[in-house]
Every structure is written in C-alpha cells, then in structure tokens.
N, C-alpha and C. Protein backbone atom coordinates (compact mmCIF):
# COMPACT_ATOMS: atom_id res chain seq x y z
N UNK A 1 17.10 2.27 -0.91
CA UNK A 1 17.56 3.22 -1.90
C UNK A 1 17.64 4.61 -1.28
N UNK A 2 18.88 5.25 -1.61
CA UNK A 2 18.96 6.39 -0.88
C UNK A 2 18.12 7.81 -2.21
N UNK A 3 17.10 8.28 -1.25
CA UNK A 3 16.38 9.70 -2.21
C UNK A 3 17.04 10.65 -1.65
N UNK A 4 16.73 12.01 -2.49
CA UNK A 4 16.79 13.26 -1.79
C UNK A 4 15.57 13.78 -2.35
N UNK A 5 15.88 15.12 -1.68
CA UNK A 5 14.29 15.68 -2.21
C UNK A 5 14.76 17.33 -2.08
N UNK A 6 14.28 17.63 -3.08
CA UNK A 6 14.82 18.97 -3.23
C UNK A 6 13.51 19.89 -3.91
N UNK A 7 13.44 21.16 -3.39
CA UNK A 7 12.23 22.32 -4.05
C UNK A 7 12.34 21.87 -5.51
N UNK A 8 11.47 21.85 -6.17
CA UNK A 8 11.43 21.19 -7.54
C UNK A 8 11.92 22.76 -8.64
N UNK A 9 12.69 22.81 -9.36
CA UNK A 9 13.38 24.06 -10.20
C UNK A 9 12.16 23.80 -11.41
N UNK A 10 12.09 25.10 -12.13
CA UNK A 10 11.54 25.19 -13.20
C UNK A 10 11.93 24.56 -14.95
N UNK A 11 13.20 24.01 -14.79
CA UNK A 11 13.48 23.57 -15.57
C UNK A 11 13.37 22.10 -15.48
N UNK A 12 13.34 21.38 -14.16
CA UNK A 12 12.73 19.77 -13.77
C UNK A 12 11.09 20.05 -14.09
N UNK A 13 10.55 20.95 -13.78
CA UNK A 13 9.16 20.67 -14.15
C UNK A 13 8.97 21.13 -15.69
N UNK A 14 9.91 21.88 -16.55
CA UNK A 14 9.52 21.98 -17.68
C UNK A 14 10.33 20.16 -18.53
N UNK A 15 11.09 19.89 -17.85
CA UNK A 15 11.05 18.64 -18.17
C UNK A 15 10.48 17.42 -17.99
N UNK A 16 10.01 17.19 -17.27
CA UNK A 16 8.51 16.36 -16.62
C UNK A 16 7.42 16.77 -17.58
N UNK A 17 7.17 18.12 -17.67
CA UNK A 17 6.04 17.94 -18.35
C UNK A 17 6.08 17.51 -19.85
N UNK A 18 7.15 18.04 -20.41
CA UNK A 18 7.61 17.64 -21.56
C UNK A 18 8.13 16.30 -22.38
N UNK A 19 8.64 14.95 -21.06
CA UNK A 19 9.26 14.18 -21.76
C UNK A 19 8.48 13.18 -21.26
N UNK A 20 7.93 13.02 -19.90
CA UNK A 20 7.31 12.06 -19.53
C UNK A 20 6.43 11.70 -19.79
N UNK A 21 5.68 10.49 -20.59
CA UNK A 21 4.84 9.86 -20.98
C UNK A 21 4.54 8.52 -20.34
N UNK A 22 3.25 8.36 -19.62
CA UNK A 22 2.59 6.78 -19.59
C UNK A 22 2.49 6.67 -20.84
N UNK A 23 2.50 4.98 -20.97
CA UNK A 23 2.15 4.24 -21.98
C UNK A 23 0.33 4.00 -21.42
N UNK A 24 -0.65 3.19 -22.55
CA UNK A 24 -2.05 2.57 -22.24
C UNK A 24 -2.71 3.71 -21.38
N UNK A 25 -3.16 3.17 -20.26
CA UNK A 25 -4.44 4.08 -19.54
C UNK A 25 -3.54 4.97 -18.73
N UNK A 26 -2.30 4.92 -18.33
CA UNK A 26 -1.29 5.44 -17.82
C UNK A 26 -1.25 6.79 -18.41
N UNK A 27 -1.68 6.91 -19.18
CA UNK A 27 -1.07 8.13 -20.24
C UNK A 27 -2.21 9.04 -19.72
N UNK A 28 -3.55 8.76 -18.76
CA UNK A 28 -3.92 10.00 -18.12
C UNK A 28 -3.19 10.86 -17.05
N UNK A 29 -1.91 9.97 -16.63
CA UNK A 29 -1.14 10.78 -15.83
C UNK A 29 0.11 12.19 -16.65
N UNK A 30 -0.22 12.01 -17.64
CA UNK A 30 0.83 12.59 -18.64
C UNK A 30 0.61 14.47 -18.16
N UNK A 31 1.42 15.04 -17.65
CA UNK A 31 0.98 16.32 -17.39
C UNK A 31 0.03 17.15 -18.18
N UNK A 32 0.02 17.09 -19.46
CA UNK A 32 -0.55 17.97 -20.87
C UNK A 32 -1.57 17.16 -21.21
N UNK A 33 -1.55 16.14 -19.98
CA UNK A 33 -3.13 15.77 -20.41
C UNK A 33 -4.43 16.50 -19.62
N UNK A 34 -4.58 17.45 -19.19
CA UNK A 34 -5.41 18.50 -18.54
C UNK A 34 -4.50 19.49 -18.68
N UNK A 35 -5.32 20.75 -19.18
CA UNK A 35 -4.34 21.91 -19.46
C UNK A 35 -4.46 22.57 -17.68
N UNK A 36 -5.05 22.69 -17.11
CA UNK A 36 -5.14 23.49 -15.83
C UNK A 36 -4.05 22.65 -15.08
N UNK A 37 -4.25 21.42 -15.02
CA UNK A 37 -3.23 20.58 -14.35
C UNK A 37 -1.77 21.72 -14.88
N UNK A 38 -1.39 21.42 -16.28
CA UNK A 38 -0.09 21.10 -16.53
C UNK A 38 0.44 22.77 -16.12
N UNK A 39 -0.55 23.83 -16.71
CA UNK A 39 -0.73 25.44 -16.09
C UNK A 39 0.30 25.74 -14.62
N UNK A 40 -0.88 25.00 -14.12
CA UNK A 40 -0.35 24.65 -12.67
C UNK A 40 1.35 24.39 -12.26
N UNK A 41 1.40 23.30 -12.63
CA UNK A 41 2.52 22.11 -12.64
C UNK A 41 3.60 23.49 -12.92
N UNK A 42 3.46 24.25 -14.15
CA UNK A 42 4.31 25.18 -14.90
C UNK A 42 4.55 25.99 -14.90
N UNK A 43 3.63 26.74 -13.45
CA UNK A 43 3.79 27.92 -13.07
C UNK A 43 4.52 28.14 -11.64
N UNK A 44 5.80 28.48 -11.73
CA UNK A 44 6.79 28.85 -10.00
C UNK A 44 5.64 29.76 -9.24
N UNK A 45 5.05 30.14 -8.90
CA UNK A 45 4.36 31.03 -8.20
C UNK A 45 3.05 29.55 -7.52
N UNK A 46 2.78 29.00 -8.47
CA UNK A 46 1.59 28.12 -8.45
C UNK A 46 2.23 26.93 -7.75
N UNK A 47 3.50 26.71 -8.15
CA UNK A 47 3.77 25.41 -6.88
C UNK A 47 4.22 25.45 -6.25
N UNK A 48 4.41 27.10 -5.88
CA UNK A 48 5.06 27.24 -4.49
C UNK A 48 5.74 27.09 -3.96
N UNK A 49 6.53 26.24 -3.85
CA UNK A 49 7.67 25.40 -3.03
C UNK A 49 6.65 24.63 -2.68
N UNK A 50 5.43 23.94 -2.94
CA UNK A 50 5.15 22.59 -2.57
C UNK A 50 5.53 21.46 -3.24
N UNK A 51 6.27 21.77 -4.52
CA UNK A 51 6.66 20.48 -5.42
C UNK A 51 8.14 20.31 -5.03
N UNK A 52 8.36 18.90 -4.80
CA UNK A 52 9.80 18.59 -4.56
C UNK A 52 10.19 17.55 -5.86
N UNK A 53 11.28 17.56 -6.31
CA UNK A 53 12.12 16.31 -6.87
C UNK A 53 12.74 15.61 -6.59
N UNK A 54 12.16 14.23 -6.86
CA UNK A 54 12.93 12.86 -5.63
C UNK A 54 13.96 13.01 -6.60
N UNK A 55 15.53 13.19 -6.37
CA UNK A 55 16.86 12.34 -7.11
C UNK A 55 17.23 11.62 -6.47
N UNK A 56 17.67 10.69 -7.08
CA UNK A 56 18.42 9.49 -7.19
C UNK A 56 19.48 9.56 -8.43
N UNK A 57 21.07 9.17 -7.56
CA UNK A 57 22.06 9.26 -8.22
C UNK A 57 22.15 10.00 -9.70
N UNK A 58 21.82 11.06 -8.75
CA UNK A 58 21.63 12.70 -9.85
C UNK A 58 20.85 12.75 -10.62
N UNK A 59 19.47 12.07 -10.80
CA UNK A 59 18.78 12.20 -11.57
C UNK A 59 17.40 12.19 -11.30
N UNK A 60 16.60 13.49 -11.81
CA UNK A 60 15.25 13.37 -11.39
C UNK A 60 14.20 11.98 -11.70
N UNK A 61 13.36 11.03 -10.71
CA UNK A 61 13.00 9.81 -10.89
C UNK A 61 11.92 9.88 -10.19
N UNK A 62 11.26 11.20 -9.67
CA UNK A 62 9.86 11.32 -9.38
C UNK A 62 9.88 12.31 -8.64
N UNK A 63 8.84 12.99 -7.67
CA UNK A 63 8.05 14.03 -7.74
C UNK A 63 7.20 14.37 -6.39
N UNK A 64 6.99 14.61 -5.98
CA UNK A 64 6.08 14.83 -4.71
C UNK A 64 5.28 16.31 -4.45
N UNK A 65 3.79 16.60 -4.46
CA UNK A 65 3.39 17.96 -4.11
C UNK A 65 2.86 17.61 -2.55
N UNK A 66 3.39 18.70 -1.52
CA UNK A 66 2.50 18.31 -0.32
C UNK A 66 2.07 19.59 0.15
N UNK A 67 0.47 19.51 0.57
CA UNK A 67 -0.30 20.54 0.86
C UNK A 67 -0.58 20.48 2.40
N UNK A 68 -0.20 21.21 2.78
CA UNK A 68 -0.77 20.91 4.60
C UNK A 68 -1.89 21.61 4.46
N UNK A 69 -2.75 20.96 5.66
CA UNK A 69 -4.23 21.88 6.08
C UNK A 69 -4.22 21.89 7.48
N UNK A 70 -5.05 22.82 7.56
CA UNK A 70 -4.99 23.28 8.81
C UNK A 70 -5.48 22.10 10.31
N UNK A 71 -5.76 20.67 9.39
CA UNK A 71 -6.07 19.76 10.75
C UNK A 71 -4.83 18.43 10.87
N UNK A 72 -3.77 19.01 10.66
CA UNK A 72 -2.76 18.67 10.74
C UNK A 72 -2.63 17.40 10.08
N UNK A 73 -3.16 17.35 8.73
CA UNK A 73 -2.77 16.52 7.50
C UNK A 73 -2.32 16.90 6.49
N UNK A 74 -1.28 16.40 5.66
CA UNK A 74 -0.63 16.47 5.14
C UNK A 74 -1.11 15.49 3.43
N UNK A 75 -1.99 16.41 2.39
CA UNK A 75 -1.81 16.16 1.14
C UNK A 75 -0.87 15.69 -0.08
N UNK A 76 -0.93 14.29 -0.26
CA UNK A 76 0.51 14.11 -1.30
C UNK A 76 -0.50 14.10 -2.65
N UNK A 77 0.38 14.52 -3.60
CA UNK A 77 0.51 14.08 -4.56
C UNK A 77 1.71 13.72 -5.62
N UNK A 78 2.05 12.63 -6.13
CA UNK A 78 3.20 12.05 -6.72
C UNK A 78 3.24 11.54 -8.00
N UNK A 79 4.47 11.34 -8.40
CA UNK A 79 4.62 10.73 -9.84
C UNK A 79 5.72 10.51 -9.57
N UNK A 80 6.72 9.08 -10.83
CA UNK A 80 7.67 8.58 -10.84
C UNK A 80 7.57 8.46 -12.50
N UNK A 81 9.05 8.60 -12.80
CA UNK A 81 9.56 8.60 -13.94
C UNK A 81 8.40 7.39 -14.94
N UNK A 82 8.11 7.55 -15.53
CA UNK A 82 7.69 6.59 -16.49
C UNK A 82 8.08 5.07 -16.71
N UNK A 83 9.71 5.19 -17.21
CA UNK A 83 9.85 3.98 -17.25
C UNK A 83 10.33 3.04 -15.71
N UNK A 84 10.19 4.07 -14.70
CA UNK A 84 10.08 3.52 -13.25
C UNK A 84 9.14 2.48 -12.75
N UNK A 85 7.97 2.97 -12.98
CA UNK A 85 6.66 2.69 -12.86
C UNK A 85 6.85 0.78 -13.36
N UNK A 86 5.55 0.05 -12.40
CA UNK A 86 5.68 -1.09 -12.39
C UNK A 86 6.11 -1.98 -12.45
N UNK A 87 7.57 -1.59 -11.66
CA UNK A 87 8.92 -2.67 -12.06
C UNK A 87 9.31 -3.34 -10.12
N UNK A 88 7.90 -2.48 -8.94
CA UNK A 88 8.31 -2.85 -7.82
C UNK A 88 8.90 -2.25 -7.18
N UNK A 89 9.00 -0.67 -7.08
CA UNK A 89 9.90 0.23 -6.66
C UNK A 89 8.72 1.31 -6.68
N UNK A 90 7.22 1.24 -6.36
CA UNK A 90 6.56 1.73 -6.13
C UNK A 90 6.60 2.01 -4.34
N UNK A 91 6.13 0.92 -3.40
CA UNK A 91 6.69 1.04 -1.93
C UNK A 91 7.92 1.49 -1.58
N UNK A 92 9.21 1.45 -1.87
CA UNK A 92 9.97 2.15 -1.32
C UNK A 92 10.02 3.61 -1.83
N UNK A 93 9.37 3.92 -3.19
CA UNK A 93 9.27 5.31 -3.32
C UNK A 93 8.06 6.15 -2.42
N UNK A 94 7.21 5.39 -2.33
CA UNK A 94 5.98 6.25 -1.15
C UNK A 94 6.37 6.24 0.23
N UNK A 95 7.32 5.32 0.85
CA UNK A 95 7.61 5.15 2.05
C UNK A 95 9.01 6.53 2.24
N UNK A 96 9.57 6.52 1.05
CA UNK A 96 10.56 7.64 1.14
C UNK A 96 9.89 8.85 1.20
N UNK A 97 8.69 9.29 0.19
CA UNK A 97 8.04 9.95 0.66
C UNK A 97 7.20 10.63 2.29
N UNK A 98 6.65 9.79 2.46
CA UNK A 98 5.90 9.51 3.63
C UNK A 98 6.82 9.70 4.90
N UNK A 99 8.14 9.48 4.86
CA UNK A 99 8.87 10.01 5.68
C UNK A 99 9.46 11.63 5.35
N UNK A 100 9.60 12.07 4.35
CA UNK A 100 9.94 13.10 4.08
C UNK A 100 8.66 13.71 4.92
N UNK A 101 7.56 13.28 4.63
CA UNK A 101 6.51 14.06 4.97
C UNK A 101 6.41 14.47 6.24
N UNK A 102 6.41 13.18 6.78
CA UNK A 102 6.63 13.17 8.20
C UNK A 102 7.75 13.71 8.98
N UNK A 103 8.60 14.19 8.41
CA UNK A 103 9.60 14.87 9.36
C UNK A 103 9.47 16.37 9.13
N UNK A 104 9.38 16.78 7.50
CA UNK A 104 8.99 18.34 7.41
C UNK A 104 7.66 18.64 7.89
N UNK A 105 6.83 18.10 8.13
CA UNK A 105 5.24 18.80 8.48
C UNK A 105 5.10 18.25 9.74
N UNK A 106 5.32 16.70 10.39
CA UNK A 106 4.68 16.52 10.92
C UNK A 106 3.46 16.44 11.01
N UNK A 107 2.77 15.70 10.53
CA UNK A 107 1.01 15.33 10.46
C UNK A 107 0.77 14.10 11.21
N UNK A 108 -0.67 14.25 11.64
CA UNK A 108 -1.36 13.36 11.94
C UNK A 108 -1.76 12.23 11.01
N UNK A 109 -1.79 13.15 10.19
CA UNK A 109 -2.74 11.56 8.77
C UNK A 109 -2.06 12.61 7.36
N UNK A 110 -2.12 11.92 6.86
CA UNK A 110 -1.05 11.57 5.00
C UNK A 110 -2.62 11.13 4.56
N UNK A 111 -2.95 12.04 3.51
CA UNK A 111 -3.80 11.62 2.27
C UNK A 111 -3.26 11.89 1.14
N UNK A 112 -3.91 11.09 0.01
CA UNK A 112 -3.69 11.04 -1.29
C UNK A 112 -5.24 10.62 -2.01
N UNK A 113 -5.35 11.41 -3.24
CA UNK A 113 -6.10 10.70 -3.89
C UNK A 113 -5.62 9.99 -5.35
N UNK A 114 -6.58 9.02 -5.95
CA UNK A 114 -6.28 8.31 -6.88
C UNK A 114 -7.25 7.82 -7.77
N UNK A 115 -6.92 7.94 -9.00
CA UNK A 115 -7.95 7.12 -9.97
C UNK A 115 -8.23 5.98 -9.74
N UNK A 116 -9.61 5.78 -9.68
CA UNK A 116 -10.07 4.65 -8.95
C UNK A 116 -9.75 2.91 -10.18
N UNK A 117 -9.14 3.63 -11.30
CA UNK A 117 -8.80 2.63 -12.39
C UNK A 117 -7.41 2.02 -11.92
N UNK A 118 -6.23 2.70 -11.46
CA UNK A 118 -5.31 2.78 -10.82
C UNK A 118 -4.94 1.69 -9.91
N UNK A 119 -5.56 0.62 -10.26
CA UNK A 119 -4.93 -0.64 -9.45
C UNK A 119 -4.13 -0.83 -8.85
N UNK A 120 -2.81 -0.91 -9.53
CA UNK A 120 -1.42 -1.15 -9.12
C UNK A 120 -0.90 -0.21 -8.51
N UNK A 121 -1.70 1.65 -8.36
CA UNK A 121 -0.75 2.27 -7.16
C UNK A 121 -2.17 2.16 -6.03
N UNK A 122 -2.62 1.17 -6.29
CA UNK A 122 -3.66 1.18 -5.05
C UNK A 122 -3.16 0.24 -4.02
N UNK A 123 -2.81 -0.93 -4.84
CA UNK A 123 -2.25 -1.64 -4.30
C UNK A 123 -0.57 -1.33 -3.37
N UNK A 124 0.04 -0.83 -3.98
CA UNK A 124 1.00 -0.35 -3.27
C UNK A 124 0.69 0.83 -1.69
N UNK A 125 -0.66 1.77 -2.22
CA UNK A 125 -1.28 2.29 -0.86
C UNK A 125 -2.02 1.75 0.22
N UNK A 126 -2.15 0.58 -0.10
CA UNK A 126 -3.20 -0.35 0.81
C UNK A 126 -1.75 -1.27 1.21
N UNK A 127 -0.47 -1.42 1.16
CA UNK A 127 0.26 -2.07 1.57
C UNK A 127 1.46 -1.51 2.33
N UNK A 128 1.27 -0.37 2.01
CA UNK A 128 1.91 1.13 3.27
C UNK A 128 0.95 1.69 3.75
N UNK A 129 -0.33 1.13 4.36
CA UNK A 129 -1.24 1.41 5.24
C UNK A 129 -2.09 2.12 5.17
N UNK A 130 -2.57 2.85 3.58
CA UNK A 130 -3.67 3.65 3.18
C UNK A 130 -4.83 2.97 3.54
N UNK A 131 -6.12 3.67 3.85
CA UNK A 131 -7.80 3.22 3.55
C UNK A 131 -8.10 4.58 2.95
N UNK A 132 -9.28 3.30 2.48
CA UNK A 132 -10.26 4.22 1.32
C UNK A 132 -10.76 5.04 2.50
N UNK A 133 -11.26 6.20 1.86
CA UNK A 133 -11.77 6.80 3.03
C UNK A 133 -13.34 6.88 2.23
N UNK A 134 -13.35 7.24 0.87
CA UNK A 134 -14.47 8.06 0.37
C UNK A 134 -13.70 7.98 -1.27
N UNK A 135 -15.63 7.92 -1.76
CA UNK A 135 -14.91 7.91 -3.43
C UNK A 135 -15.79 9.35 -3.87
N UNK A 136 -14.91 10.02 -4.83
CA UNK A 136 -16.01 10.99 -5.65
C UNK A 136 -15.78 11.44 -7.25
N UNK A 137 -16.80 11.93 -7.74
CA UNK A 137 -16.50 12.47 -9.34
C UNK A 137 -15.47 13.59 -9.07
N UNK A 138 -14.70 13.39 -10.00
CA UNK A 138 -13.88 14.41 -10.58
C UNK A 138 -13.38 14.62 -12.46
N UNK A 139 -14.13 16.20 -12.23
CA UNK A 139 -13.60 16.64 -13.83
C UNK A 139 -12.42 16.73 -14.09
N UNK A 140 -11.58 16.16 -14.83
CA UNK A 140 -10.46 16.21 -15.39
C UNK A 140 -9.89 15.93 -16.72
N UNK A 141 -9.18 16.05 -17.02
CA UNK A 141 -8.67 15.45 -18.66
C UNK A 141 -9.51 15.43 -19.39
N UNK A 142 -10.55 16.54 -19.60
CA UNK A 142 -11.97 16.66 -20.58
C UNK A 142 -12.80 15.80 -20.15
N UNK A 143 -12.79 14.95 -18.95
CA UNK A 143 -14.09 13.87 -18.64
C UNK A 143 -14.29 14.09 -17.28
N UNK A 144 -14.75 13.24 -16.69
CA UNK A 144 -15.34 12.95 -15.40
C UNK A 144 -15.02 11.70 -14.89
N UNK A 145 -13.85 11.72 -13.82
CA UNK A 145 -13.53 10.45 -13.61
C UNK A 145 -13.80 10.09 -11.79
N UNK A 146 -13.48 8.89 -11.52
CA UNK A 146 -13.94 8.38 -10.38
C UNK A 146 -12.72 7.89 -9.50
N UNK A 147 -12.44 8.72 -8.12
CA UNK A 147 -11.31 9.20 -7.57
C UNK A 147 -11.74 8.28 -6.31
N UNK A 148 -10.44 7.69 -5.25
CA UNK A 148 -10.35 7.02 -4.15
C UNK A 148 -9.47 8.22 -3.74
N UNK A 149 -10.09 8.62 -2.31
CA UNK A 149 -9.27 9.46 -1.49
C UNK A 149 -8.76 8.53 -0.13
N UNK A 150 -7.90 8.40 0.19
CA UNK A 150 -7.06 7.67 1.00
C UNK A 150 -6.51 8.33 1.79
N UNK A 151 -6.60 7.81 3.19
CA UNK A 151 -5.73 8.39 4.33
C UNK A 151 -4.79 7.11 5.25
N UNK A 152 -3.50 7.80 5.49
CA UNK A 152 -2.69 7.17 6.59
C UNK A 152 -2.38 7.81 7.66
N UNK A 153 -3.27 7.01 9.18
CA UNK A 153 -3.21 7.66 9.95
C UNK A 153 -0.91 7.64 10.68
N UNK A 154 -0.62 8.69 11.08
CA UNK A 154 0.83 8.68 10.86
C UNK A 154 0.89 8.37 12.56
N UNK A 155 2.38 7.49 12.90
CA UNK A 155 2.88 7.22 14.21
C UNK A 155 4.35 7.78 13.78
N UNK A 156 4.85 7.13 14.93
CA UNK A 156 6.15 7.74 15.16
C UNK A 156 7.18 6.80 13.90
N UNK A 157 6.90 5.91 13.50
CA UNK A 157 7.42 5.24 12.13
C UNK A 157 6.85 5.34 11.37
N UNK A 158 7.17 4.52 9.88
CA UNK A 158 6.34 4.36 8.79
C UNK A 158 6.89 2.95 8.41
C-alpha cells in the first residue's frame, strides 16, 4: 500500500480528535480520553512538527508522533483510523512507519510504548521485531495503567 506522510495540519488533528472513536477497551485510545493528552495533540506549538498524517488515497488513515533523543533513538507513537484497526493492516502500517522513521532520523533503535491490555498491537510489534524491554505504571485517563515499552533494534532494512 502506497502511504505518504505529511506534518500533521491543525485541522487533521482537530479532526482526529473529534471524530475518532474506539469501540470496547479501545476507546482508551480516544484522544478526549485524557485531557493533557488531547491539550497536547491540539496544540501546533506542542506537536511541533513531530506529528505526521499517514494518507492514503487522499485521506487521513492514521498518524505517527516521532521524538528523537539524543542516543540516537527514535520514539513512535501512532494511531490508525478506527474503523482501520483489526482488519490486518496493522503490519504494513508500522512497517510504513518504521521506514519513514528510518530514513528521516536515522536511528539506531525505534521504541514505542503500549498498554499492556493491547494484545493485538502487541502482537503486530513482536512480528516487526519489537521486545519488551521493561514494563511500568503510568497515570493516564484518570487511572493508573500498566505500559510495555518496546524497542527495535534498526539495520539497513525493515
């Protein structure tokens, strides 16, 4: 599938935050479900140009934030359209990623973290070459939840 990826505009993220809904336990990914999150998400100054929008045949269908640090890794964080989600088009959307990543930053290692409830995008990270690295608490969405931080060490493919 051919992506692009483009600086994410303020009107794609006021639409993301606005229309996209998980269904079930999914629905902790819902932007306005943590107000600092969605703050964030909603503020141009706050995402910097680290948020991109994957399109596909003109239409926004997911999301990417990447944070570099200074030991030459490269931070994702992602989302895909709602009704995208669990139809098997999880791997070729992280692998499109993961190359984006890899050609604008250049890193050594690609992390992500994840709700450790999150099965099915675990599974998709453990099958494009993530390990657990380390689990920890995190406050979010008014609770305290339990996060898998994952790293891929990066070569000259993906």
């Amino acid at each position: 599938m051919d992506y692009s990826f483009q600086t994410m505009t303020q009107q794609q993220a006021e639409e993301i935050a606005a229309c996209w809904r998980y269904s079930g336990e999914y629905s902790f990914y819902d932007m306005d479900a943590d107000p600092e999150d969605l703050a964030e998400f909603l503020n141009p100054e706050e995402r910097n140009n680290t948020y991109f929008s994957v399109i596909q045949n003109g239409e926004v269908i997911g999301f990417y934030s990447f944070t570099q640090t200074a030991d030459d890794t490269v931070d994702i964080g992602l989302g895909m359209k709602p009704d995208l989600t669990g139809n098997g088009r999880g791997s070729e959307f992280l692998k499109a990623g993961m190359e984006f990543a890899t050609t604008t930053y250049n890193p050594r290692k690609i992390t992500l973290s994840v709700a450790a409830f999150n099965k099915r995008a675990i599974k998709v990270y453990e099958k494009m070459g993530f390990k657990e690295t380390e689990r920890f608490q995190q406050a979010t969405n008014g609770s305290v939840y339990e996060f898998l931080k994952m790293v891929h060490r990066c070569s000259n493919t993906i």
